[in-house]
C-alpha atoms as a PDB file:
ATOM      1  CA  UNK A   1     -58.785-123.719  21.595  1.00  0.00           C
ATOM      2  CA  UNK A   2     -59.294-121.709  24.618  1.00  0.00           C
ATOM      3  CA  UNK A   3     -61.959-119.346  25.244  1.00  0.00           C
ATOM      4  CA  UNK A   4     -59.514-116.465  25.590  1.00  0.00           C
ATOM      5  CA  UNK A   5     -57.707-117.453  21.591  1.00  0.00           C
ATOM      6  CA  UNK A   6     -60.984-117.924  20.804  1.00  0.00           C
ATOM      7  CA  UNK A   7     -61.903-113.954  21.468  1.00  0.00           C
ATOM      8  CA  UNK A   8     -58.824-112.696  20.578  1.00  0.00           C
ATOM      9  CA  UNK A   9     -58.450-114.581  17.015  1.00  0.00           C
ATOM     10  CA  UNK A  10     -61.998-112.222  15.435  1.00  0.00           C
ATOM     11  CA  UNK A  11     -60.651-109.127  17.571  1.00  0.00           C
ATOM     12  CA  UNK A  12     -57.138-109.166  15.404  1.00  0.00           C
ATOM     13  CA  UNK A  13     -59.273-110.119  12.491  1.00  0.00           C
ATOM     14  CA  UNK A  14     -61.361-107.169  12.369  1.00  0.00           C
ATOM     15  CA  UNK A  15     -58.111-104.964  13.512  1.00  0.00           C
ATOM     16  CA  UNK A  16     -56.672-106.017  10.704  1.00  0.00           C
ATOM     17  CA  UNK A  17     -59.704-105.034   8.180  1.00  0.00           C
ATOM     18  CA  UNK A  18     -60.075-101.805  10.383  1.00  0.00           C
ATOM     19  CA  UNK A  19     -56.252-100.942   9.670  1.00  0.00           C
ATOM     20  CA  UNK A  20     -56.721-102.277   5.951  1.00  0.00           C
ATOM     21  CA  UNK A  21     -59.926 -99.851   5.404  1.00  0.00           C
ATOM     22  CA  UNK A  22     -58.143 -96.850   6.732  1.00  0.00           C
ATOM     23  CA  UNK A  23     -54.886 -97.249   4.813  1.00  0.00           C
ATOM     24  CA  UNK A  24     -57.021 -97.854   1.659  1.00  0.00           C
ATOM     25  CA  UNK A  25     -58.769 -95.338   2.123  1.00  0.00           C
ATOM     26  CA  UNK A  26     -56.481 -92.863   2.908  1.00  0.00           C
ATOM     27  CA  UNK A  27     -54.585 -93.584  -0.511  1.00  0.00           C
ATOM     28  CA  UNK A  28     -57.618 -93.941  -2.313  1.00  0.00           C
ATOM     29  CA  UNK A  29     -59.416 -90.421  -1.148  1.00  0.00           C
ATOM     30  CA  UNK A  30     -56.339 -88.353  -2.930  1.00  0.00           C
ATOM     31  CA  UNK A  31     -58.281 -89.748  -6.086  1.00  0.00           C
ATOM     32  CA  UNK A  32     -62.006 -89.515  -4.848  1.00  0.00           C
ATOM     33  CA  UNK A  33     -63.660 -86.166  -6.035  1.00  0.00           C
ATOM     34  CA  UNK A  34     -63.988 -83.545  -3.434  1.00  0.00           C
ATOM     35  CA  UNK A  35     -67.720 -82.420  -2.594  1.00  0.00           C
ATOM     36  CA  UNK A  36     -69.536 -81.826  -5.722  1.00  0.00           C
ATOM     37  CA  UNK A  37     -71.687 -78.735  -6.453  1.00  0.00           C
ATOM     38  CA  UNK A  38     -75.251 -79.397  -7.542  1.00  0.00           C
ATOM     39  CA  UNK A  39     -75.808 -79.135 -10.956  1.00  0.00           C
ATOM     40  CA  UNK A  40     -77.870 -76.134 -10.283  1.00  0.00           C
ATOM     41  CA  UNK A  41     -74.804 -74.684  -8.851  1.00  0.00           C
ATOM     42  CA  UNK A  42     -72.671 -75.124 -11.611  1.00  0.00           C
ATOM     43  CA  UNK A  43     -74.577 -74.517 -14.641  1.00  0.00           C
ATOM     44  CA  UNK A  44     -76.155 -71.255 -12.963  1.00  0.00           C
ATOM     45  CA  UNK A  45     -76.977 -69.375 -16.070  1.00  0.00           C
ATOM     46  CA  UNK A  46     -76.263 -71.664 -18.361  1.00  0.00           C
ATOM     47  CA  UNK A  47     -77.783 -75.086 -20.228  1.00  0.00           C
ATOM     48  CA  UNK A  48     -76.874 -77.671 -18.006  1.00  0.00           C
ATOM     49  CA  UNK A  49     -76.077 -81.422 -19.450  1.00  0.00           C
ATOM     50  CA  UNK A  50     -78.395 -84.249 -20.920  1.00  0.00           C
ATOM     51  CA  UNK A  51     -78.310 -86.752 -19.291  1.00  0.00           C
ATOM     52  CA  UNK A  52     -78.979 -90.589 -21.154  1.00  0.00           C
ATOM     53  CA  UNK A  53     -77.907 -93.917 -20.853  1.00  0.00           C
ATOM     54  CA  UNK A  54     -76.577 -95.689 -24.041  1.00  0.00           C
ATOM     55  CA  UNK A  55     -76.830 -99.560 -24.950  1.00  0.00           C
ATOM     56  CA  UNK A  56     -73.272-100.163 -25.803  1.00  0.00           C
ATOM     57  CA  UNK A  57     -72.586-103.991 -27.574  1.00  0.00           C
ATOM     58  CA  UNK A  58     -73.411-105.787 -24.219  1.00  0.00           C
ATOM     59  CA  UNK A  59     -73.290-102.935 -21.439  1.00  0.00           C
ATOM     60  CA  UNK A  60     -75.006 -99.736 -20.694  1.00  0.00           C
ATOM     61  CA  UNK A  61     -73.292 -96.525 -20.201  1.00  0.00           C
ATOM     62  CA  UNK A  62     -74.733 -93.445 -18.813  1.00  0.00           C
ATOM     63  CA  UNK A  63     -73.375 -90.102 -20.128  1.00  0.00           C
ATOM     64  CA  UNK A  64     -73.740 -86.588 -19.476  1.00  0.00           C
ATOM     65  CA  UNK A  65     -73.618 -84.445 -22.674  1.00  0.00           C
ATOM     66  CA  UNK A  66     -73.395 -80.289 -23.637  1.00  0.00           C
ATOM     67  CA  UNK A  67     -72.723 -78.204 -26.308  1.00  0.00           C
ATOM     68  CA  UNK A  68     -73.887 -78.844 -29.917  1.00  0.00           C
ATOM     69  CA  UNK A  69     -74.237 -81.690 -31.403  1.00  0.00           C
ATOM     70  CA  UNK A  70     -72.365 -81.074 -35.248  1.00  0.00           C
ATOM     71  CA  UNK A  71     -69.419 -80.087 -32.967  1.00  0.00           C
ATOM     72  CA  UNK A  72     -66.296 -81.935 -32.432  1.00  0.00           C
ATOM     73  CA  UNK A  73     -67.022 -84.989 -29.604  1.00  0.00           C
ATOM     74  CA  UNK A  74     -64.761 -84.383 -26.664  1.00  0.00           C
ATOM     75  CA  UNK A  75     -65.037 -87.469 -24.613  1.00  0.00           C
ATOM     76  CA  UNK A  76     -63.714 -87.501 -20.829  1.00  0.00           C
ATOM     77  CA  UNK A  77     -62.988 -90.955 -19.070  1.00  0.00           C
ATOM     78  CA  UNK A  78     -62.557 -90.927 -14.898  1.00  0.00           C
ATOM     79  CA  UNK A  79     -60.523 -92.411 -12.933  1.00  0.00           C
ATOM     80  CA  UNK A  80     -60.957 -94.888  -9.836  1.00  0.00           C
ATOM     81  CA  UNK A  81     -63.068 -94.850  -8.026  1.00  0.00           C
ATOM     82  CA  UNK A  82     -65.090 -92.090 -10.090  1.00  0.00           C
ATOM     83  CA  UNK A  83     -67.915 -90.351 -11.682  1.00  0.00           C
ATOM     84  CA  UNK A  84     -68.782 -88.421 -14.785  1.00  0.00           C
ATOM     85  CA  UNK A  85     -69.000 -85.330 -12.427  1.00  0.00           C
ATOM     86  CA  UNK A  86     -65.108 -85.768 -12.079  1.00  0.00           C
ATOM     87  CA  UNK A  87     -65.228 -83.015 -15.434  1.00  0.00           C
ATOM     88  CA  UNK A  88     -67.828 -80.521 -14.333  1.00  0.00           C
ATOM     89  CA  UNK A  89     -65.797 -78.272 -13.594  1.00  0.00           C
ATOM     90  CA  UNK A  90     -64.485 -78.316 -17.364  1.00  0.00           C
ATOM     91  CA  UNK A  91     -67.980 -79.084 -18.442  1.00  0.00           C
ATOM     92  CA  UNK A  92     -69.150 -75.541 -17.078  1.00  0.00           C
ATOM     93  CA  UNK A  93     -66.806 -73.889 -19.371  1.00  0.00           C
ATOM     94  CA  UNK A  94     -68.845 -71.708 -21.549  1.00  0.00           C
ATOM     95  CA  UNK A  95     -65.794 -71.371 -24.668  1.00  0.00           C
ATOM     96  CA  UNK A  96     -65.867 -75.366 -24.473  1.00  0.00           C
ATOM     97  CA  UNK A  97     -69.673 -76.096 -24.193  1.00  0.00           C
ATOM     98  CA  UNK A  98     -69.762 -73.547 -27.398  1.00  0.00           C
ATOM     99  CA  UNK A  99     -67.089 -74.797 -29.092  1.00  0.00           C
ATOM    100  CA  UNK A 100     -67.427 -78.507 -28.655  1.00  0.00           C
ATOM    101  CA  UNK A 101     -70.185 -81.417 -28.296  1.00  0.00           C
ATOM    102  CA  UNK A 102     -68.298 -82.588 -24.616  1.00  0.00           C
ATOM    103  CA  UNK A 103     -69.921 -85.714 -23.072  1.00  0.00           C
ATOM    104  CA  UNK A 104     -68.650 -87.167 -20.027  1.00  0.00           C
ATOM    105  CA  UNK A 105     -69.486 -90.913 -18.754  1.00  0.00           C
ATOM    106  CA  UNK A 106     -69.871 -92.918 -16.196  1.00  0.00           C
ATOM    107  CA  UNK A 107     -66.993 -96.247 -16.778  1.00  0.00           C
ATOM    108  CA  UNK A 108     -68.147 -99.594 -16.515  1.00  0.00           C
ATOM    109  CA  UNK A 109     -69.319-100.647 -13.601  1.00  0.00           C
ATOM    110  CA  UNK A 110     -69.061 -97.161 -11.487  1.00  0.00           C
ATOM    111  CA  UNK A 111     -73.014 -94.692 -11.082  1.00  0.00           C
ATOM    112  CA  UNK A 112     -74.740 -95.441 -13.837  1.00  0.00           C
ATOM    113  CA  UNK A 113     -73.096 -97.721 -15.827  1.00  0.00           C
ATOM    114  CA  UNK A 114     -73.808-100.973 -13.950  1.00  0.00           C
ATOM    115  CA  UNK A 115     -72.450-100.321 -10.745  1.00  0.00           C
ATOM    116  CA  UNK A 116     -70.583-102.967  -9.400  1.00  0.00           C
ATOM    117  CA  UNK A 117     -70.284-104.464 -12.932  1.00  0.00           C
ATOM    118  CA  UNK A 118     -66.286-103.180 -13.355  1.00  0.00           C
ATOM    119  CA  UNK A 119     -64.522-104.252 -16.470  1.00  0.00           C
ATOM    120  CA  UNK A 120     -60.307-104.930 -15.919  1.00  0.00           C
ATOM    121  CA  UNK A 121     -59.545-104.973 -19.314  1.00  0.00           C
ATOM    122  CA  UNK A 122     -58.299-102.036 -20.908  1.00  0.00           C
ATOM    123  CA  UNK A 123     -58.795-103.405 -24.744  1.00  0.00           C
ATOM    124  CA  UNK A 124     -62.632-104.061 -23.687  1.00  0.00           C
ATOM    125  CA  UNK A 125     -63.057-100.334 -22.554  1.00  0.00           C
ATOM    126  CA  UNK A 126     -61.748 -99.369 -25.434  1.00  0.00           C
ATOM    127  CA  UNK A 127     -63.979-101.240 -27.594  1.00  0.00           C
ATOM    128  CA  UNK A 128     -66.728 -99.870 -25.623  1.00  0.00           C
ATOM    129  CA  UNK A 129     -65.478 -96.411 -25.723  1.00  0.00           C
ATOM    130  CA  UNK A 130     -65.407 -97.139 -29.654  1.00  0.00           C
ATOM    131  CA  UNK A 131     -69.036 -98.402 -30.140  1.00  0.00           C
ATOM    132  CA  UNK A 132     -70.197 -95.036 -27.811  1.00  0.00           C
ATOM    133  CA  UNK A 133     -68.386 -93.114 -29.741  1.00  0.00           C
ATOM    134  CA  UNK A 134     -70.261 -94.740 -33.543  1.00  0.00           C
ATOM    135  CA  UNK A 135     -73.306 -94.708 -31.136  1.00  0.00           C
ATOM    136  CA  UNK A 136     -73.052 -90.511 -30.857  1.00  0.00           C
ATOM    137  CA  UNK A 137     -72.633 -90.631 -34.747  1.00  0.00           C
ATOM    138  CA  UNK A 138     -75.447 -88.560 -36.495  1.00  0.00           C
ATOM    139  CA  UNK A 139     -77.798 -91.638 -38.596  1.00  0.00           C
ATOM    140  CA  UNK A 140     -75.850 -92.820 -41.653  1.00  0.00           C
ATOM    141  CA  UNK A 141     -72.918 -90.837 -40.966  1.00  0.00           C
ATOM    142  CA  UNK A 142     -69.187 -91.926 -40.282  1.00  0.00           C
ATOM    143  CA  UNK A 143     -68.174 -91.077 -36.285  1.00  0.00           C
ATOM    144  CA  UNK A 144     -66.250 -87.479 -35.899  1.00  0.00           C
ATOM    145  CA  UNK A 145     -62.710 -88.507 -34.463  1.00  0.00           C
ATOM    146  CA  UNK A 146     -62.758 -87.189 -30.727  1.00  0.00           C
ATOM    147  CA  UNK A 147     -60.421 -85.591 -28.438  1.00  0.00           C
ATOM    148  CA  UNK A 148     -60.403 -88.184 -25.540  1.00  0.00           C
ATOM    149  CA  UNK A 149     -59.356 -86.755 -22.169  1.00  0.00           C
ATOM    150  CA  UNK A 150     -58.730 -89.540 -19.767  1.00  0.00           C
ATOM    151  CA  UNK A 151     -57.684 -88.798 -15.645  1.00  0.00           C
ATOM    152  CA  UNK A 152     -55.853 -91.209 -13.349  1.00  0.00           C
ATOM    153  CA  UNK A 153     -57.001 -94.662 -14.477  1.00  0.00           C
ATOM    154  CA  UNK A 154     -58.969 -93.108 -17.315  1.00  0.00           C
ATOM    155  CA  UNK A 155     -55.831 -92.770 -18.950  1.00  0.00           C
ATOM    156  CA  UNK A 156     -54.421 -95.584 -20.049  1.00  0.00           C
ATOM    157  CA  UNK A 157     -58.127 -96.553 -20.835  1.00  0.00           C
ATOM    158  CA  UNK A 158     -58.149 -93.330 -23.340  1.00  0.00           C
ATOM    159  CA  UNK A 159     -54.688 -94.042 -24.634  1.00  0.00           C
ATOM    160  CA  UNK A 160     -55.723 -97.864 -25.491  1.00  0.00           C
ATOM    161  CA  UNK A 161     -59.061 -96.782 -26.930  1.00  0.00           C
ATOM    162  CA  UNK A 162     -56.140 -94.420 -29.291  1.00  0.00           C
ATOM    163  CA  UNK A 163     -54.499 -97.113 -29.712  1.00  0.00           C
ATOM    164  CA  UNK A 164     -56.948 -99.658 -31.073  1.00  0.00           C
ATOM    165  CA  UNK A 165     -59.209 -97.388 -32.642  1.00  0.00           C
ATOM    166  CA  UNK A 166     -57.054 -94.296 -33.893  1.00  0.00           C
ATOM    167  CA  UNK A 167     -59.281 -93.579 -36.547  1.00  0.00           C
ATOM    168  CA  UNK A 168     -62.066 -92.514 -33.443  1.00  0.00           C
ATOM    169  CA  UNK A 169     -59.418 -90.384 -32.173  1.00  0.00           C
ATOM    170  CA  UNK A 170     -58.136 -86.918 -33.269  1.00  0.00           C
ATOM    171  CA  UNK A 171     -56.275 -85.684 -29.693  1.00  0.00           C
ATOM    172  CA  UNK A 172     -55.575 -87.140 -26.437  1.00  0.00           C
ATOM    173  CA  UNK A 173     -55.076 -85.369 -23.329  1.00  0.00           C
ATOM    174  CA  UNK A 174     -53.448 -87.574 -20.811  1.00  0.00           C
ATOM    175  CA  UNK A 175     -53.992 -86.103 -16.967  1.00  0.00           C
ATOM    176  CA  UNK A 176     -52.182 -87.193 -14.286  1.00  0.00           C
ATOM    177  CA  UNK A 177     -52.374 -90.616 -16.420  1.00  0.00           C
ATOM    178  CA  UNK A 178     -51.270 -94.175 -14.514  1.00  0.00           C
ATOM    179  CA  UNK A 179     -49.859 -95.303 -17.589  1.00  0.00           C
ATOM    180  CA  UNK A 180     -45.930 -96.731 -17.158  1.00  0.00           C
ATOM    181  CA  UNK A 181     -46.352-100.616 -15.215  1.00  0.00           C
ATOM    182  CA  UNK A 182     -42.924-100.155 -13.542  1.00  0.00           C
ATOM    183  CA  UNK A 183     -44.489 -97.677 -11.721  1.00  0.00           C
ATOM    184  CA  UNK A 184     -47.436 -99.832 -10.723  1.00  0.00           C
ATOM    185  CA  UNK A 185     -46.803-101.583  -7.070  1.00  0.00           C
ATOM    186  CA  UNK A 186     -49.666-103.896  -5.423  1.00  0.00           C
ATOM    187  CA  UNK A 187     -48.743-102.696  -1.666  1.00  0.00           C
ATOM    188  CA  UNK A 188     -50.000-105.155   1.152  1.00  0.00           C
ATOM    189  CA  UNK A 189     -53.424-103.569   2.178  1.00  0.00           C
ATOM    190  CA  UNK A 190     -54.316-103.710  -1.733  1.00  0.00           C
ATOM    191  CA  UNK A 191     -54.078-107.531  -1.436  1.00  0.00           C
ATOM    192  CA  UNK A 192     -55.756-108.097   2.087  1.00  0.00           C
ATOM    193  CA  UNK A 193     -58.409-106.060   0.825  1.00  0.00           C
ATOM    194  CA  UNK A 194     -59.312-108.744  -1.427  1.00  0.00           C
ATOM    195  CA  UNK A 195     -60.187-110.791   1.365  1.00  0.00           C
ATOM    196  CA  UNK A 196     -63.976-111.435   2.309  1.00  0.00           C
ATOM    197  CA  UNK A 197     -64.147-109.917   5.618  1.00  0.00           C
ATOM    198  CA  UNK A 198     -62.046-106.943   4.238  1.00  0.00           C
ATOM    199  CA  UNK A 199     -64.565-106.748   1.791  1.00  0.00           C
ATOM    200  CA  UNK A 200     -67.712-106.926   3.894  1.00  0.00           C
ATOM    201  CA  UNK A 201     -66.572-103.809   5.363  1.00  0.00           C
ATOM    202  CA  UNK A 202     -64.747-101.187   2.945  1.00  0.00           C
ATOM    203  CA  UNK A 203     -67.204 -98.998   0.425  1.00  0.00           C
ATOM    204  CA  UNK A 204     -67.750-100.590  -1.930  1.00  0.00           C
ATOM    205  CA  UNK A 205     -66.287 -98.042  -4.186  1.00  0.00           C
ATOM    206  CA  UNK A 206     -62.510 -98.474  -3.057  1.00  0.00           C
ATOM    207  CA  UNK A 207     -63.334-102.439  -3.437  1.00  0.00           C
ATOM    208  CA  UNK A 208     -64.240-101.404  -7.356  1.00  0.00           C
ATOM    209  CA  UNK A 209     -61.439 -98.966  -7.066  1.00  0.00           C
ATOM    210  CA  UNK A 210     -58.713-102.162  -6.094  1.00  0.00           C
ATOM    211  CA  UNK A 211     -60.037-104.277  -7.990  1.00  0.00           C
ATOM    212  CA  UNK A 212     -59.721-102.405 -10.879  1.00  0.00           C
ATOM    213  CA  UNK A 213     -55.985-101.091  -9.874  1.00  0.00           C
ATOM    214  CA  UNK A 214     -54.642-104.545  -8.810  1.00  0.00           C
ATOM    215  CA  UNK A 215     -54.584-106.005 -12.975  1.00  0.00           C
ATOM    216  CA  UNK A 216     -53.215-102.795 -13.936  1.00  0.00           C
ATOM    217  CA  UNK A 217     -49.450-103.533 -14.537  1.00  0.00           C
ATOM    218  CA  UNK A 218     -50.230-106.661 -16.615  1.00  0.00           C
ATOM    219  CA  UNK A 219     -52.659-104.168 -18.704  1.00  0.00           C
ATOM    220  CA  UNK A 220     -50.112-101.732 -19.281  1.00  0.00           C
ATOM    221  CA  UNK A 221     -47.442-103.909 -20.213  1.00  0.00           C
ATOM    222  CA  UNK A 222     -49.734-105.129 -22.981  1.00  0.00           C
ATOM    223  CA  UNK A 223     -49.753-101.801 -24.454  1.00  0.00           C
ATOM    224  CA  UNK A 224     -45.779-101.279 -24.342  1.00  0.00           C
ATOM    225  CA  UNK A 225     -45.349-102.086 -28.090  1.00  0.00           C
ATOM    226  CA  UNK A 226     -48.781-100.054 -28.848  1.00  0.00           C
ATOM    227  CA  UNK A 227     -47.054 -96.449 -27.770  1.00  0.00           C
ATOM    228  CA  UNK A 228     -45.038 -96.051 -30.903  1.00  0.00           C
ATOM    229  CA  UNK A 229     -48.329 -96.442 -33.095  1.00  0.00           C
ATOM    230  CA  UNK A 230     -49.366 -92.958 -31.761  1.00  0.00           C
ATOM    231  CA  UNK A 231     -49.594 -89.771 -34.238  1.00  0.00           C
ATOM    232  CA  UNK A 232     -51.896 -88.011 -33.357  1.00  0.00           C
ATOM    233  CA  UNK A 233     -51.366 -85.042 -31.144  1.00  0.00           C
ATOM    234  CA  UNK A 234     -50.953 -85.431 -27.678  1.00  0.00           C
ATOM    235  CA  UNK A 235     -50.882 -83.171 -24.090  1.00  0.00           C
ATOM    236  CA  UNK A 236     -49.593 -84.303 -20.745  1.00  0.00           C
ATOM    237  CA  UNK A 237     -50.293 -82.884 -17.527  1.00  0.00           C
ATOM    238  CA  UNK A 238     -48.828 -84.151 -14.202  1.00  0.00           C
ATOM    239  CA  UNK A 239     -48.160 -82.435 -10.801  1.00  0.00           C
ATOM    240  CA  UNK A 240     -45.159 -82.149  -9.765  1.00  0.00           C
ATOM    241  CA  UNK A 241     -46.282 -83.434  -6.490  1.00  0.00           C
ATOM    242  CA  UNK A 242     -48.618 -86.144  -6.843  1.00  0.00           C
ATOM    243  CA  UNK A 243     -48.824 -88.546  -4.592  1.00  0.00           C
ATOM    244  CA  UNK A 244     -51.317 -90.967  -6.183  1.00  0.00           C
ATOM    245  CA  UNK A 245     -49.748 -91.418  -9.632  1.00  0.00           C
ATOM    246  CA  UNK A 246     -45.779 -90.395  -9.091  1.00  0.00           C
ATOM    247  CA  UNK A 247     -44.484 -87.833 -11.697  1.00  0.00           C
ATOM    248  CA  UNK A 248     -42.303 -90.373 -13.547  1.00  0.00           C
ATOM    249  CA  UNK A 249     -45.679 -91.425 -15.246  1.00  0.00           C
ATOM    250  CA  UNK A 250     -44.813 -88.003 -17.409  1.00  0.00           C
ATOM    251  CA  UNK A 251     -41.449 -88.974 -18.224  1.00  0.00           C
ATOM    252  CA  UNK A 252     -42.769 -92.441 -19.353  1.00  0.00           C
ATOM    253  CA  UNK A 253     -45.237 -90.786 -21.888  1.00  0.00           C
ATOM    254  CA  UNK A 254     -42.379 -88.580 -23.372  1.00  0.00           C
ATOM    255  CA  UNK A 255     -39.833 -91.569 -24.016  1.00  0.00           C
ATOM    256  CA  UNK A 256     -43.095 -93.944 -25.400  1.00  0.00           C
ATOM    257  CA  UNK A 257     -44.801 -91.240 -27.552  1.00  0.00           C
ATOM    258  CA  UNK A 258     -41.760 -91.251 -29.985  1.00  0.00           C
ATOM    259  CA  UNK A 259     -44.223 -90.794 -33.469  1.00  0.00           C
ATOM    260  CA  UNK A 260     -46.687 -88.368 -31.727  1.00  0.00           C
ATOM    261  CA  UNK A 261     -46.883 -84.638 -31.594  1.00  0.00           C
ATOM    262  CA  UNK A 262     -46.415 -83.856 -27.172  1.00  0.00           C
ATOM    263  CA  UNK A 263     -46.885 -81.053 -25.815  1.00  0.00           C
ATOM    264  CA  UNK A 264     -45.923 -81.581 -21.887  1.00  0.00           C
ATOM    265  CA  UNK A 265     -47.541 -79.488 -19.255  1.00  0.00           C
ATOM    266  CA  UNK A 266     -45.557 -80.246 -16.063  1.00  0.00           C
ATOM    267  CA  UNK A 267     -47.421 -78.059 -12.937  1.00  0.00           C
ATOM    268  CA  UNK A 268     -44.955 -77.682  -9.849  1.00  0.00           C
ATOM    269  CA  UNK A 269     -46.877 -77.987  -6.392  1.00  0.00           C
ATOM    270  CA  UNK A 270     -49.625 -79.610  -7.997  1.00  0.00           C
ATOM    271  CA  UNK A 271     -50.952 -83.145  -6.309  1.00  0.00           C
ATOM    272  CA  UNK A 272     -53.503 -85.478  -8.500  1.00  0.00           C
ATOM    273  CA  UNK A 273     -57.022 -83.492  -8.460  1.00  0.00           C
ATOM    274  CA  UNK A 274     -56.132 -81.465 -11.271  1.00  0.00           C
ATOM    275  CA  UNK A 275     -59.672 -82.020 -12.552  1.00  0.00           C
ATOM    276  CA  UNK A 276     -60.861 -79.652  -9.611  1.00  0.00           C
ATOM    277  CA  UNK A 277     -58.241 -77.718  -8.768  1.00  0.00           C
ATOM    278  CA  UNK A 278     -56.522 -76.824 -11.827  1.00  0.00           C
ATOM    279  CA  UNK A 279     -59.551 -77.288 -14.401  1.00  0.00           C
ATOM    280  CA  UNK A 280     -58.194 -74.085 -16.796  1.00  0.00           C
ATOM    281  CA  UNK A 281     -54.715 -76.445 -18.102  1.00  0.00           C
ATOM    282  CA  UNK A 282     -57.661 -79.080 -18.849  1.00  0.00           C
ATOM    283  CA  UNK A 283     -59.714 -76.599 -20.874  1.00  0.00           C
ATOM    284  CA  UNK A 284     -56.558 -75.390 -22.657  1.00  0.00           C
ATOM    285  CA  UNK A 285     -55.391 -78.386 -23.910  1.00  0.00           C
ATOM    286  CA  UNK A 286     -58.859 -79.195 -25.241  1.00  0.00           C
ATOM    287  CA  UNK A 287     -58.654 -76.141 -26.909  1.00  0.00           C
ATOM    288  CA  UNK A 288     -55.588 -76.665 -28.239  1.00  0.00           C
ATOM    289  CA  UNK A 289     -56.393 -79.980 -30.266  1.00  0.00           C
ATOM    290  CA  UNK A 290     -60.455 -78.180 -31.339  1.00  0.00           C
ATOM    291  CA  UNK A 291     -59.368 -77.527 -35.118  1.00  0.00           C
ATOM    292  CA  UNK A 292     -59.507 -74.072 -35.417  1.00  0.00           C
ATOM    293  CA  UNK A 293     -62.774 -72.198 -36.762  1.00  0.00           C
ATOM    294  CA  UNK A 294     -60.483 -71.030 -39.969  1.00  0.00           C
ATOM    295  CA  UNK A 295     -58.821 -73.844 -41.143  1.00  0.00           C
ATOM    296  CA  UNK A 296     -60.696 -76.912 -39.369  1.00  0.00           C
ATOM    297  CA  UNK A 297     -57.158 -78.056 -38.365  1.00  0.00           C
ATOM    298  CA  UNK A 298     -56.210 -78.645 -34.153  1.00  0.00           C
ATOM    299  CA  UNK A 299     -52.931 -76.357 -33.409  1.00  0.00           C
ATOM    300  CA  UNK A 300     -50.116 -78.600 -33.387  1.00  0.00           C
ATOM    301  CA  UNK A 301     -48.734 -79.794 -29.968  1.00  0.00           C
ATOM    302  CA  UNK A 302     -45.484 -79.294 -29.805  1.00  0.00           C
ATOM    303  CA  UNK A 303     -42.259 -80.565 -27.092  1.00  0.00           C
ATOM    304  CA  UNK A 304     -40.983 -78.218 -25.084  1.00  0.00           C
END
């Protein structure tokens, strides 16, 4: 080999993991959080979260917790890459914090929950989601069901952890949810980035990210004959105009959720950070499925 195919041969190499990290990233940063306030910030006033991490069967899990702890658990799930800080910005809400014990986590393998550690199958979050959720269970009492609000990736994770385990589950509010595998397409870059020197040189975080995004369609279509099982109530919000997790994910939940009560909440102009830019239709659907004060019952969700 000459000296000159010798040069060139590392230079297209690491053009090619250049051009890989900025295409990854570039699809992966509609999902990553914008800039967070500091706690301090956000809970000005107020009690700000607990903070402790759980032994959970053979994995830790950090969680962030508020609001008192007889009222009904409201558990949010992230997406990919993410953080429990994805929901403080529906964690600040003073109505919910009041009206509901709201603890948000940290998946497995992203901050404090073994970082690095990921787990790709859906049926072993949800098992781990279940034993969190006994865990949080006052001593010798049965768990309270939950409303479980899952975002992006943490959707299908809450809608499994429904599935399996619907007697841990009283609501679910699916947000911007990657949830139908038609939709799910493993593009290129997704695959180089699986490559070592690709991987030597991405954050790490988008490596957890497609790692965790790349087994998705076989875990969803696992769960195809799991939809109909559903009865409890159920919200749905998608933009109109994300880009990350098309729209058609909506239309998906409406044709699978045939035995569930579905209240759809479709928001024209609206991309895939609904978390931070839209936190209110968040909030609302949570307190939608609280049962009311009066009766101890959630308000039924109901199709447009």
């Amino acid at each position: 080999m000459s000296t000159r195919r010798r040069i060139r041969r590392p230079l297209r190499i690491a053009a090619l993991a250049l051009g890989v990290l900025a295409v990854l990233g570039a699809g992966f940063v509609r999902c990553a959080a914008p800039p967070h306030k500091s706690i301090e910030q956000a809970f000005a006033g107020r009690t700000p979260p607990s903070f402790r991490t759980l032994d959970v069967l053979d994995r830790r899990i950090f969680a962030a917790e508020l609001g008192p702890a007889d009222g009904t658990p409201v558990l949010f799930v992230h997406g990919s890459p993410g953080s429990w800080r994805d929901a403080l910005d529906v964690l600040r809400d003073p109505l919910l914090a009041e009206r509901a014990h709201l603890i948000a986590i940290d998946r497995p393998g992203f901050g404090g929950s073994g970082h690095g550690a990921i787990e790709t199958s859906l049926a072993r979050q949800s098992e781990l989601l279940a034993a969190l959720l006994t865990a949080e269970a006052p001593p010798g009492e049965a768990p309270r069901p939950a409303i479980v609000v899952g975002h992006s990736l943490g959707g299908p994770v809450a809608a499994r952890l429904a599935m399996d385990r619907p007697d841990l589950v009283r609501g679910l509010v699916l947000v911007a949810a990657s949830i139908d595998p038609a939709l799910e397409k493993v593009t290129w870059y997704q695959a180089a980035a699986r490559w070592p020197i690709i991987r030597s040189i991405v954050p790490q975080d988008l490596i957890l990210a497609n790692d965790e995004i790349l087994p998705l369609k076989g875990e969803l279509e696992k769960m195809l004959p799991l939809w109909s099982t559903l009865r409890m109530p159920v919200v749905v919000i998608q933009g109109d105009a994300d880009g990350l997790v098309p729209k058609e994910n909506a239309d998906f939940a409406e044709r699978m959720l045939t035995e569930a009560q579905v209240h759809m909440v479709r928001v024209p102009k609206q991309g895939h950070l609904i978390p931070w830019e839209r936190p209110e239709l968040m909030r609302d659907a949570i307190l939608e499925l609280l049962p009311s004060p009066a009766d101890g019952k959630p308000a039924a969700a109901t199709r447009p």
